[in-house]
C-alpha atoms as a PDB file:
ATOM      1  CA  UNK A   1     -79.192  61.366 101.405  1.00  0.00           C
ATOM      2  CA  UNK A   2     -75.212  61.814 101.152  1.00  0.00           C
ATOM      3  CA  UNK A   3     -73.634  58.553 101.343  1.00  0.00           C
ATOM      4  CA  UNK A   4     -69.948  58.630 103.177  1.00  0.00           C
ATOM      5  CA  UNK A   5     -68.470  57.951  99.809  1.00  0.00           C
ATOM      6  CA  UNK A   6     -69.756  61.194  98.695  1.00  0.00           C
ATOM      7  CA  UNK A   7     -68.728  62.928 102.237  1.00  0.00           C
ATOM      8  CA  UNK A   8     -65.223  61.901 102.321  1.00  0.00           C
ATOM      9  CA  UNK A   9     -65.038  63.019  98.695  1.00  0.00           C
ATOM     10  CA  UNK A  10     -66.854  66.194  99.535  1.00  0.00           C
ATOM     11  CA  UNK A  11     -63.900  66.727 102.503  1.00  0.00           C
ATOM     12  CA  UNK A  12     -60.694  65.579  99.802  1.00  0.00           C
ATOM     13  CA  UNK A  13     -61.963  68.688  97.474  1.00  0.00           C
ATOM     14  CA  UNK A  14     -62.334  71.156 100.663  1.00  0.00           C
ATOM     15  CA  UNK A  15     -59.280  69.979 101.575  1.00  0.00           C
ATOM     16  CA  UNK A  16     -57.421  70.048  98.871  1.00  0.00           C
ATOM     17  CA  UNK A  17     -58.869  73.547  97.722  1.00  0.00           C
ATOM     18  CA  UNK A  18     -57.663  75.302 100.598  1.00  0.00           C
ATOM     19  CA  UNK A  19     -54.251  73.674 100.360  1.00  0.00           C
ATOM     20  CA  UNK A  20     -54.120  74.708  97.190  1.00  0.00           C
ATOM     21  CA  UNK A  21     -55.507  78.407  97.948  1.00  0.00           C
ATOM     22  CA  UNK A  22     -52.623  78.949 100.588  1.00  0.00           C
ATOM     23  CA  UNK A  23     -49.659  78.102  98.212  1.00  0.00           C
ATOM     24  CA  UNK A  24     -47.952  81.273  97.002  1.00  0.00           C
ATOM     25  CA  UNK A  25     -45.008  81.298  94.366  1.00  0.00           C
ATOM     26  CA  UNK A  26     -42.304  84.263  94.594  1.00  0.00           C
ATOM     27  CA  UNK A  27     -39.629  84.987  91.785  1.00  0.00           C
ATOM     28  CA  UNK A  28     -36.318  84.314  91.542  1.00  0.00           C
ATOM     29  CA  UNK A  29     -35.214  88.242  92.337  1.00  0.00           C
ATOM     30  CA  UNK A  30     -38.270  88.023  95.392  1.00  0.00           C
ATOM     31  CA  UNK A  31     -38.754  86.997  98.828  1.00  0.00           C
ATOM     32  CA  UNK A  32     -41.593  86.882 101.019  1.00  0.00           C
ATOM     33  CA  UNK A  33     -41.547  87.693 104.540  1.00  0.00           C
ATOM     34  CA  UNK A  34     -43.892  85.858 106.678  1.00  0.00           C
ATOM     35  CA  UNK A  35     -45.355  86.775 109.698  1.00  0.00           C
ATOM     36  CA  UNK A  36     -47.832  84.229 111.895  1.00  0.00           C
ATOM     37  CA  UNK A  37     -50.334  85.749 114.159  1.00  0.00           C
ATOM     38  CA  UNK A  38     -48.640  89.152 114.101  1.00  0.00           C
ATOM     39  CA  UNK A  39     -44.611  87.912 114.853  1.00  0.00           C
ATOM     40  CA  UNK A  40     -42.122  87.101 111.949  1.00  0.00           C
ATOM     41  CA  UNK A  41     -41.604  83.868 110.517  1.00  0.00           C
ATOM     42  CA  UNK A  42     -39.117  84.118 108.400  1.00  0.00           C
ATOM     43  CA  UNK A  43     -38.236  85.112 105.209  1.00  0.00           C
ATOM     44  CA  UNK A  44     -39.443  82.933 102.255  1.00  0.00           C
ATOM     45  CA  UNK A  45     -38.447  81.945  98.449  1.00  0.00           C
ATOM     46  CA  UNK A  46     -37.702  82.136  96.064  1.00  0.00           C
ATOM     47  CA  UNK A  47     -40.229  79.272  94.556  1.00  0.00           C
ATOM     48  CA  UNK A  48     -42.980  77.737  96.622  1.00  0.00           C
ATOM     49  CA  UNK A  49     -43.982  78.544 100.020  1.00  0.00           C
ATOM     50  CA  UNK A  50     -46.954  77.725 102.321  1.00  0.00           C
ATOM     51  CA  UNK A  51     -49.634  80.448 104.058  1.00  0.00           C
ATOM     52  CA  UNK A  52     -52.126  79.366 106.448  1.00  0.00           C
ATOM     53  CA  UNK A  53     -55.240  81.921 105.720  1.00  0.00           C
ATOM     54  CA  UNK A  54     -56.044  83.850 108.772  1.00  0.00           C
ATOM     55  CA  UNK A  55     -53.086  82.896 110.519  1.00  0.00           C
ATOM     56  CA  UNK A  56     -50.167  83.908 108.463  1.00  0.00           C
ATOM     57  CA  UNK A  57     -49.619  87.179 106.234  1.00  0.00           C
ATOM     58  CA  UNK A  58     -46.520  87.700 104.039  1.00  0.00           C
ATOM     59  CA  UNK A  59     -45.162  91.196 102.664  1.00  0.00           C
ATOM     60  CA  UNK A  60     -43.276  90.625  99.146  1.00  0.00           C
ATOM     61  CA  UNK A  61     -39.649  92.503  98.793  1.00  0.00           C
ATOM     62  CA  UNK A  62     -37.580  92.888  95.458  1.00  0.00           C
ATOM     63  CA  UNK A  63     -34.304  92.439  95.917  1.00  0.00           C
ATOM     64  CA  UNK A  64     -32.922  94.286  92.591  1.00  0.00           C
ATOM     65  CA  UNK A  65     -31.327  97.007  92.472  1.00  0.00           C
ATOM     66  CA  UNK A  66     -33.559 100.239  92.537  1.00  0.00           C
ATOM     67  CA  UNK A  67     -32.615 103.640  91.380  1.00  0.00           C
ATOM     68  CA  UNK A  68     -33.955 106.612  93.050  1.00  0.00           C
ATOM     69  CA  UNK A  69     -33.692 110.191  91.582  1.00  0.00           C
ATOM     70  CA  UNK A  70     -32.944 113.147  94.039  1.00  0.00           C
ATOM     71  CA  UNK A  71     -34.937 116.013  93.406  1.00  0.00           C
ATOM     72  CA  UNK A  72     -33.019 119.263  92.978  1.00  0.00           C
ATOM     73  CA  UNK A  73     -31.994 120.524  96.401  1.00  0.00           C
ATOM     74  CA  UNK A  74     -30.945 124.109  97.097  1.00  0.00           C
ATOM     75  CA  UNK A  75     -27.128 123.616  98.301  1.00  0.00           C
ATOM     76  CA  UNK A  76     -24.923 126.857 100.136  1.00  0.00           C
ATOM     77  CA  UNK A  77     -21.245 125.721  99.504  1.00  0.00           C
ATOM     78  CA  UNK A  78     -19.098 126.532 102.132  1.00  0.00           C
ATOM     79  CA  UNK A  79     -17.800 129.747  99.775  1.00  0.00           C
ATOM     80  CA  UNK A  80     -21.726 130.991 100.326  1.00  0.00           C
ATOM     81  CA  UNK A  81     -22.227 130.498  96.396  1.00  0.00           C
ATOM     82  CA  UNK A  82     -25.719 128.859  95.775  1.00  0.00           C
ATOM     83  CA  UNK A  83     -26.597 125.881  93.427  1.00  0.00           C
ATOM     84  CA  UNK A  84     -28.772 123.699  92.828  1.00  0.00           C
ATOM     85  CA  UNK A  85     -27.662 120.149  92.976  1.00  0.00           C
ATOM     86  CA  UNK A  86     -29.741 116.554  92.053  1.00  0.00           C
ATOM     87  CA  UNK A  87     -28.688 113.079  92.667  1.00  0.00           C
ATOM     88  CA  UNK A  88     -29.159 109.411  91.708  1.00  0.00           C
ATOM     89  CA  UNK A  89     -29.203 106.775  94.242  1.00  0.00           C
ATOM     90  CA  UNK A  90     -28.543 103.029  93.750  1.00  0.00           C
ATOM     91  CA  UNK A  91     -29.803 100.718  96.410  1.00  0.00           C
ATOM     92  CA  UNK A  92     -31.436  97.044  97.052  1.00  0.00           C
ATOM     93  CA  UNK A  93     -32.595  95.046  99.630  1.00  0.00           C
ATOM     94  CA  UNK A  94     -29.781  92.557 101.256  1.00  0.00           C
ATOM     95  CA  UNK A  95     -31.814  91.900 104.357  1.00  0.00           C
ATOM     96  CA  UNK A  96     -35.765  91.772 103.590  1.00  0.00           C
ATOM     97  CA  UNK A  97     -36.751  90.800 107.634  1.00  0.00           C
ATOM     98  CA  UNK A  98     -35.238  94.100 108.484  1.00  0.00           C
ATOM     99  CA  UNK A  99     -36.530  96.171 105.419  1.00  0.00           C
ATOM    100  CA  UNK A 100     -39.430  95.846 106.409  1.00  0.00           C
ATOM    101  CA  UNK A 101     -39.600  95.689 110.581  1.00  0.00           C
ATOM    102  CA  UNK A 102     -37.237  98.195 111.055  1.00  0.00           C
ATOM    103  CA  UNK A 103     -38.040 101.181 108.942  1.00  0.00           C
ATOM    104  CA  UNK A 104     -41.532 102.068 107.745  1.00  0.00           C
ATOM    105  CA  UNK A 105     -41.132 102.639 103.687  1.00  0.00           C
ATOM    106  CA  UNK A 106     -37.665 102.005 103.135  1.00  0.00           C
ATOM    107  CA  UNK A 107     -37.497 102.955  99.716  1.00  0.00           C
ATOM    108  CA  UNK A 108     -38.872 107.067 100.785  1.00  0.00           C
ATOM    109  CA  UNK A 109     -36.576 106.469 103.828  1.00  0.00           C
ATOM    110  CA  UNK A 110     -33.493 106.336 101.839  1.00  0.00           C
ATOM    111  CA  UNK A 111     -34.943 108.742  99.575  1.00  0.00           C
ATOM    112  CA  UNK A 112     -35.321 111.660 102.198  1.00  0.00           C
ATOM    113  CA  UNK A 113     -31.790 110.255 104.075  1.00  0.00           C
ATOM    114  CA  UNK A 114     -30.068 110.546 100.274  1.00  0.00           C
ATOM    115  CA  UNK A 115     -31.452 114.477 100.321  1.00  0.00           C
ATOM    116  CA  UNK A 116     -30.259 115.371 103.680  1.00  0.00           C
ATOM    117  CA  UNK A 117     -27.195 114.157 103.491  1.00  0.00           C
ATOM    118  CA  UNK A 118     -26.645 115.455 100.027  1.00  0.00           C
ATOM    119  CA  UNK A 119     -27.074 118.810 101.360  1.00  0.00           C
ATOM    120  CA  UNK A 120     -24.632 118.296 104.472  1.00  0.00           C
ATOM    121  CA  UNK A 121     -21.889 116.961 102.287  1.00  0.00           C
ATOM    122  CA  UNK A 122     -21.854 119.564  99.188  1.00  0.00           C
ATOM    123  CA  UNK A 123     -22.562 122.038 102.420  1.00  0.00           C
ATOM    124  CA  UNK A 124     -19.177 121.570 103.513  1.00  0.00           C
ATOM    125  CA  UNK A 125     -17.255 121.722 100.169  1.00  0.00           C
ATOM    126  CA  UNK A 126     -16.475 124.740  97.766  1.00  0.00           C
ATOM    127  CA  UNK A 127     -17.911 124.961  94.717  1.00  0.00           C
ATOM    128  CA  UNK A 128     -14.441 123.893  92.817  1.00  0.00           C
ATOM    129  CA  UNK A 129     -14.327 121.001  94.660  1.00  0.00           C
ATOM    130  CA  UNK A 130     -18.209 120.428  93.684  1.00  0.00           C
ATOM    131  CA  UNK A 131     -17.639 120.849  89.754  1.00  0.00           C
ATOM    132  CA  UNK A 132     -13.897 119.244  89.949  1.00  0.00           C
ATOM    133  CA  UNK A 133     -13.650 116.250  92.242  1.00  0.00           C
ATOM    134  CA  UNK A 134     -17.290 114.940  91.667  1.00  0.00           C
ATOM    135  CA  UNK A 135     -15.967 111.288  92.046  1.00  0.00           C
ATOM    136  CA  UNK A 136     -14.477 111.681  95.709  1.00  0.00           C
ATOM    137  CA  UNK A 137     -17.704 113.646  96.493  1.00  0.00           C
ATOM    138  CA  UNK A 138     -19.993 110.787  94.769  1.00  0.00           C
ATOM    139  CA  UNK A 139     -17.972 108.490  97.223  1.00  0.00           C
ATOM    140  CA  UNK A 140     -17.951 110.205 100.386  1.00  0.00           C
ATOM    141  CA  UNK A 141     -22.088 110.366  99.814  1.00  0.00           C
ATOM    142  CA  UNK A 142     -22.235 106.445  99.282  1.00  0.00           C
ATOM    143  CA  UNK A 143     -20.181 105.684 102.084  1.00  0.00           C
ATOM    144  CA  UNK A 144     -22.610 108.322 104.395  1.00  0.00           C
ATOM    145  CA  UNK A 145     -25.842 106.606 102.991  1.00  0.00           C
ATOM    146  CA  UNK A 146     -24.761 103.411 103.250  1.00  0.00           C
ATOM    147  CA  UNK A 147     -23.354 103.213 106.817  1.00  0.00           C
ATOM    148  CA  UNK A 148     -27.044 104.776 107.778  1.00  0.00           C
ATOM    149  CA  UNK A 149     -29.332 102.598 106.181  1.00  0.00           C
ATOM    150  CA  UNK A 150     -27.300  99.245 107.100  1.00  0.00           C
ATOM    151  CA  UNK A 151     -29.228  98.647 109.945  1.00  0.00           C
ATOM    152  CA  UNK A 152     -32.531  98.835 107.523  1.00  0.00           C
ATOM    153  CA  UNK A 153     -31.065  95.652 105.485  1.00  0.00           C
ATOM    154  CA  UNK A 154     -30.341  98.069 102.540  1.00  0.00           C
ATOM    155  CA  UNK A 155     -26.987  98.153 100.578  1.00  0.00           C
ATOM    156  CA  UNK A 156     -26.263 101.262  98.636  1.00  0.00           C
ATOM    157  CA  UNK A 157     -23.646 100.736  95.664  1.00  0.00           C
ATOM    158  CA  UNK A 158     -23.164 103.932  94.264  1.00  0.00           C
ATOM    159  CA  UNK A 159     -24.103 107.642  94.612  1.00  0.00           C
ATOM    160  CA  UNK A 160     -23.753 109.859  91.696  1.00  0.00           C
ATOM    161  CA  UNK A 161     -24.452 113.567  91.308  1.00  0.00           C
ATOM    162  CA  UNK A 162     -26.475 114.098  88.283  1.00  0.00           C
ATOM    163  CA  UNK A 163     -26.152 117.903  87.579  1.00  0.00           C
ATOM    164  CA  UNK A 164     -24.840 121.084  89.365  1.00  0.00           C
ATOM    165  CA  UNK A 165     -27.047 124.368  88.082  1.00  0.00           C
ATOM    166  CA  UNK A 166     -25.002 127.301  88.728  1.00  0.00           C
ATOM    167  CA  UNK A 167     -26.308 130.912  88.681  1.00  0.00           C
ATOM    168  CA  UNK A 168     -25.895 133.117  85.837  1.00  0.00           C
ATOM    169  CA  UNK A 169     -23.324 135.806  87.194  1.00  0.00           C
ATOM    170  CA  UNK A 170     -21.504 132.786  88.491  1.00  0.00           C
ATOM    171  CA  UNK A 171     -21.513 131.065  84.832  1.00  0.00           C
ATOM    172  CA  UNK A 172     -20.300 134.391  83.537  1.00  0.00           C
ATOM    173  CA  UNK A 173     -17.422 134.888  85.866  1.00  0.00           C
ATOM    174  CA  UNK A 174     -16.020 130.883  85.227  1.00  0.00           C
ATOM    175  CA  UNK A 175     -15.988 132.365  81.428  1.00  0.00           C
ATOM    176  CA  UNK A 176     -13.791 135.322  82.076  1.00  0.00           C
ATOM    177  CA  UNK A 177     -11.754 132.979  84.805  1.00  0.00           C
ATOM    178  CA  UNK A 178     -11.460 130.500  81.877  1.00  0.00           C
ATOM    179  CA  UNK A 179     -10.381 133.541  79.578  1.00  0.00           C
ATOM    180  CA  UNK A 180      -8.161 135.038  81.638  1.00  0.00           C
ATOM    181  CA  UNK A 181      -6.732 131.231  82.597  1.00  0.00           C
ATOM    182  CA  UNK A 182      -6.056 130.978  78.568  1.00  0.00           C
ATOM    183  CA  UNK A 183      -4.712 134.329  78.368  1.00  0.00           C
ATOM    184  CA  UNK A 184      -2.143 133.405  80.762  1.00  0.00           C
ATOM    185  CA  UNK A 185      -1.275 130.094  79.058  1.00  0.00           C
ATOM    186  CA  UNK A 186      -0.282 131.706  75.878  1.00  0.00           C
ATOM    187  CA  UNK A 187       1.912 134.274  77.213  1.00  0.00           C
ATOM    188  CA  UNK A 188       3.574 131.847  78.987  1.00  0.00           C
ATOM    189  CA  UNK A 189       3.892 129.562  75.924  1.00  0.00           C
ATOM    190  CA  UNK A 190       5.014 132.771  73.979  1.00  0.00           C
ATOM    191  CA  UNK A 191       7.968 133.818  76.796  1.00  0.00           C
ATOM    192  CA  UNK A 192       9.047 130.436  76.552  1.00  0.00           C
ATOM    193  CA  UNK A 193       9.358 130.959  72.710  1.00  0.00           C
ATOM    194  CA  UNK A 194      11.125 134.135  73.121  1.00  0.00           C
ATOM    195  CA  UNK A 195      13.278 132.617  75.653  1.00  0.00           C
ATOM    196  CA  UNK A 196      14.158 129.693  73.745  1.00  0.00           C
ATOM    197  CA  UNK A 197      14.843 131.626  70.688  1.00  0.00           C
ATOM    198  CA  UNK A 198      16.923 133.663  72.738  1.00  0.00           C
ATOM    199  CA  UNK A 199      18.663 131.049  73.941  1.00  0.00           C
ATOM    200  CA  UNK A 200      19.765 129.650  70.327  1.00  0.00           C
ATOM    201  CA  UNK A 201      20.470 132.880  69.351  1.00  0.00           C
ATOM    202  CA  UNK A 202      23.382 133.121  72.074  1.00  0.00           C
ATOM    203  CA  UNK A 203      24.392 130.181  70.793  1.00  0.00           C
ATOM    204  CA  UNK A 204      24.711 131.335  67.271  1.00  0.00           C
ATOM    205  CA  UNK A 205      26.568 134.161  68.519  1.00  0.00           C
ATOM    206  CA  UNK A 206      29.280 132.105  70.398  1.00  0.00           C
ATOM    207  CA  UNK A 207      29.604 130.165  67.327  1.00  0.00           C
ATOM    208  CA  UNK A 208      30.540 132.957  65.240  1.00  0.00           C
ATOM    209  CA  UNK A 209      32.841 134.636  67.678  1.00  0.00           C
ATOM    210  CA  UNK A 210      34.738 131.251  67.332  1.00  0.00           C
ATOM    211  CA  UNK A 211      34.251 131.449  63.699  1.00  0.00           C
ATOM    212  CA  UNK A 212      34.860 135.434  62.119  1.00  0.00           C
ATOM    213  CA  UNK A 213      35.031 134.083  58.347  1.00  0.00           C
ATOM    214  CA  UNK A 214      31.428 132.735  59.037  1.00  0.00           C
ATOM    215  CA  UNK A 215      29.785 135.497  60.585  1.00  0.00           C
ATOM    216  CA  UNK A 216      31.381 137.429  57.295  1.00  0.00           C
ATOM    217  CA  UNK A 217      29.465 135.027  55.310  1.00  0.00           C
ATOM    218  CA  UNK A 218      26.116 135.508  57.196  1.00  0.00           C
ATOM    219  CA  UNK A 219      26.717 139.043  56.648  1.00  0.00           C
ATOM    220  CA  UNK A 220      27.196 139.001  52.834  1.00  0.00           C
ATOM    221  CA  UNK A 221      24.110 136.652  53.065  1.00  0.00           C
ATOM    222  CA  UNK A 222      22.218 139.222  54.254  1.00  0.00           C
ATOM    223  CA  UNK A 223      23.320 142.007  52.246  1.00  0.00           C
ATOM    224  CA  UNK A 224      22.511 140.138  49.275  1.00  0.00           C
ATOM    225  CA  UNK A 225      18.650 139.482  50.029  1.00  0.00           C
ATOM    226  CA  UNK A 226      18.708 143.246  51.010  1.00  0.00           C
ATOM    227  CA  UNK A 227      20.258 144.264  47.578  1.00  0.00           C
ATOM    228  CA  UNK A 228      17.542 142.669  45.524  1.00  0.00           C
ATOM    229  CA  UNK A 229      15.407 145.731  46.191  1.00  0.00           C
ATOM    230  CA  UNK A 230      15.487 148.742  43.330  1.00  0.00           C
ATOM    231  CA  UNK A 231      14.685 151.593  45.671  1.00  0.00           C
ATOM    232  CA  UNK A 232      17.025 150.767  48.825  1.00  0.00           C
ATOM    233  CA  UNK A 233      20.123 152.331  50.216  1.00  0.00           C
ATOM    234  CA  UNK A 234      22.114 150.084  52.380  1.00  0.00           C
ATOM    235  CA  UNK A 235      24.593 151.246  54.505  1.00  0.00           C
ATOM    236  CA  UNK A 236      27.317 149.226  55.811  1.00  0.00           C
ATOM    237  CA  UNK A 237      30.274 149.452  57.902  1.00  0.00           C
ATOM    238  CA  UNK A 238      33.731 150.209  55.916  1.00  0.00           C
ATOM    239  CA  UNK A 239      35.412 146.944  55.493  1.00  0.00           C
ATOM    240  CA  UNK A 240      32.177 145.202  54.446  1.00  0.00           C
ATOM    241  CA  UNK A 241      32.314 148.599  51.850  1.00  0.00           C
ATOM    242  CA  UNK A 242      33.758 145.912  49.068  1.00  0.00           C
ATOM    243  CA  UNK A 243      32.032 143.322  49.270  1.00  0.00           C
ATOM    244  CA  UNK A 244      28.947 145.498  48.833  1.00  0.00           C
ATOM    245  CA  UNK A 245      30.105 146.856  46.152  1.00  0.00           C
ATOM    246  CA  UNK A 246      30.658 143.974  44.069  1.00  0.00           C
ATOM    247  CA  UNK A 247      27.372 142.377  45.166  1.00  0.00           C
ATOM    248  CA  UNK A 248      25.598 145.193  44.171  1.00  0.00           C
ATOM    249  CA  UNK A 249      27.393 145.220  40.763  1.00  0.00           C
ATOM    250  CA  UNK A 250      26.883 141.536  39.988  1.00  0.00           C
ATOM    251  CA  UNK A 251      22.903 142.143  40.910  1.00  0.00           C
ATOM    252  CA  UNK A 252      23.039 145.363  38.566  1.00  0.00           C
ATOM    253  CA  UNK A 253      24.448 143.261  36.125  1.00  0.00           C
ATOM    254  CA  UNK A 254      22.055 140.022  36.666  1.00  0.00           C
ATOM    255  CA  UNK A 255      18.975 142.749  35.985  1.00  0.00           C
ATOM    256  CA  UNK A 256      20.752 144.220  33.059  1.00  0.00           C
ATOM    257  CA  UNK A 257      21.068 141.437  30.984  1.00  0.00           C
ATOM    258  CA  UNK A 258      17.568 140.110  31.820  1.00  0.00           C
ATOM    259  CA  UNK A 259      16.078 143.359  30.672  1.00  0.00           C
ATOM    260  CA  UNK A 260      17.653 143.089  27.353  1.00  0.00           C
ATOM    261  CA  UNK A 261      16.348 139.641  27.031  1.00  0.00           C
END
């Protein structure tokens, strides 16, 4: 026969079992959100919190950030040139009461928003403003995403476009635009040599206008390197006729006495 020592231990150890059974523990980066007989009842954590079985049911949420990879999507630019484009979303959970009661699989729902809206933004924009200006296109995306999914309690920091795969007649004509873009460069760089060269040059020649005895000088200058060749007539104006002359002779004479050496 059970004695009422044994009953009203018998009822401590129920009791104390299912208190124990309905504690739940969430993490620091967790919260639980609690609904009792069907309506919500808050959001709980992180740490211990208190569920009545049969009465109360919680759905954990993770509040860290989450990344989630865009698949390739087939994007016409607005200069009808196709691509395909992929994506990388960053999101998390700021609100978990309406993560989870007002969108049904919030994590695919930003997913499949992310794609659509990837498509209507790179839709709109030429395909030098898709391989150039990447950052203002990453931002305009974020700022699209974001706005939509607000109401779900979600928070999306950054949108960045992974990779742009461009046809192959479109990869070869970028090479020859490159090409010809280089081509142009270095004429340009080489008519602003000539030009500046030009330039000094005019300058020279105003110097010795102001200055005969030195252009005389330049002249004898260059006579001289042209006299050190054997097999080369050199033909010069009258009054330089002199001068010549006796350059010549003292480089005759310089090769002379070396050759009897």
């Amino acid at each position: 026969m059970i004695t009422a020592f044994e009953l009203i231990a018998g009822i401590i150890v129920v009791i104390v079992v299912f208190f124990l059974s309905c504690l739940r523990i969430v993490r620091e980066y967790e919260r639980a959100v609690k609904f009792r007989l069907g309506r919500f009842a808050g959001v709980k954590g992180p740490g211990l919190f208190f569920v009545i079985h049969g009465l109360e049911k919680f759905i954990k949420v993770d509040l860290r950030t989450a990344t989630l990879d865009v698949t390739k999507q087939r994007v016409i630019t607005k200069d009808n040139i196709s691509v395909d484009v992929d994506a990388v979303v960053y999101m998390r959970v700021v609100n978990p009461g309406d993560a989870i009661m007002k969108v049904e699989r919030y994590i695919l729902a930003t997913s499949l928003l992310a794609q659509t809206t990837l498509r209507d933004v790179l839709g709109q924009s030429e395909l030098d403003d898709l391989l150039a200006k990447r950052d203002e296109l990453n931002a305009r995306l974020q700022k699209i995403i974001d706005e939509a999914t607000d109401p779900w309690g979600i928070k999306v920091s950054a949108v960045t476009i992974k990779d742009v795969s461009l046809p192959d007649t479109m990869l070869r004509a970028i090479a020859k635009q490159a090409e010809a873009e280089r081509e142009r460069r270095s004429r340009v760089i080489m008519a602003e040599g000539e030009f500046e060269a030009a330039k000094r040059m005019a300058e020279a020649a105003m110097q010795y206008e102001k200055n005969p005895a030195a252009l005389r000088l330049r002249e004898l200058q260059t006579l001289t390197e042209i006299a050190r060749e054997k097999n080369m007539i050199v033909v010069s104006p009258t009054q330089l006729g002199t001068k010549l002359g006796e350059v010549v002779g003292v480089t005759s004479a310089l090769q002379k006495s070396k050759s009897k050496e």
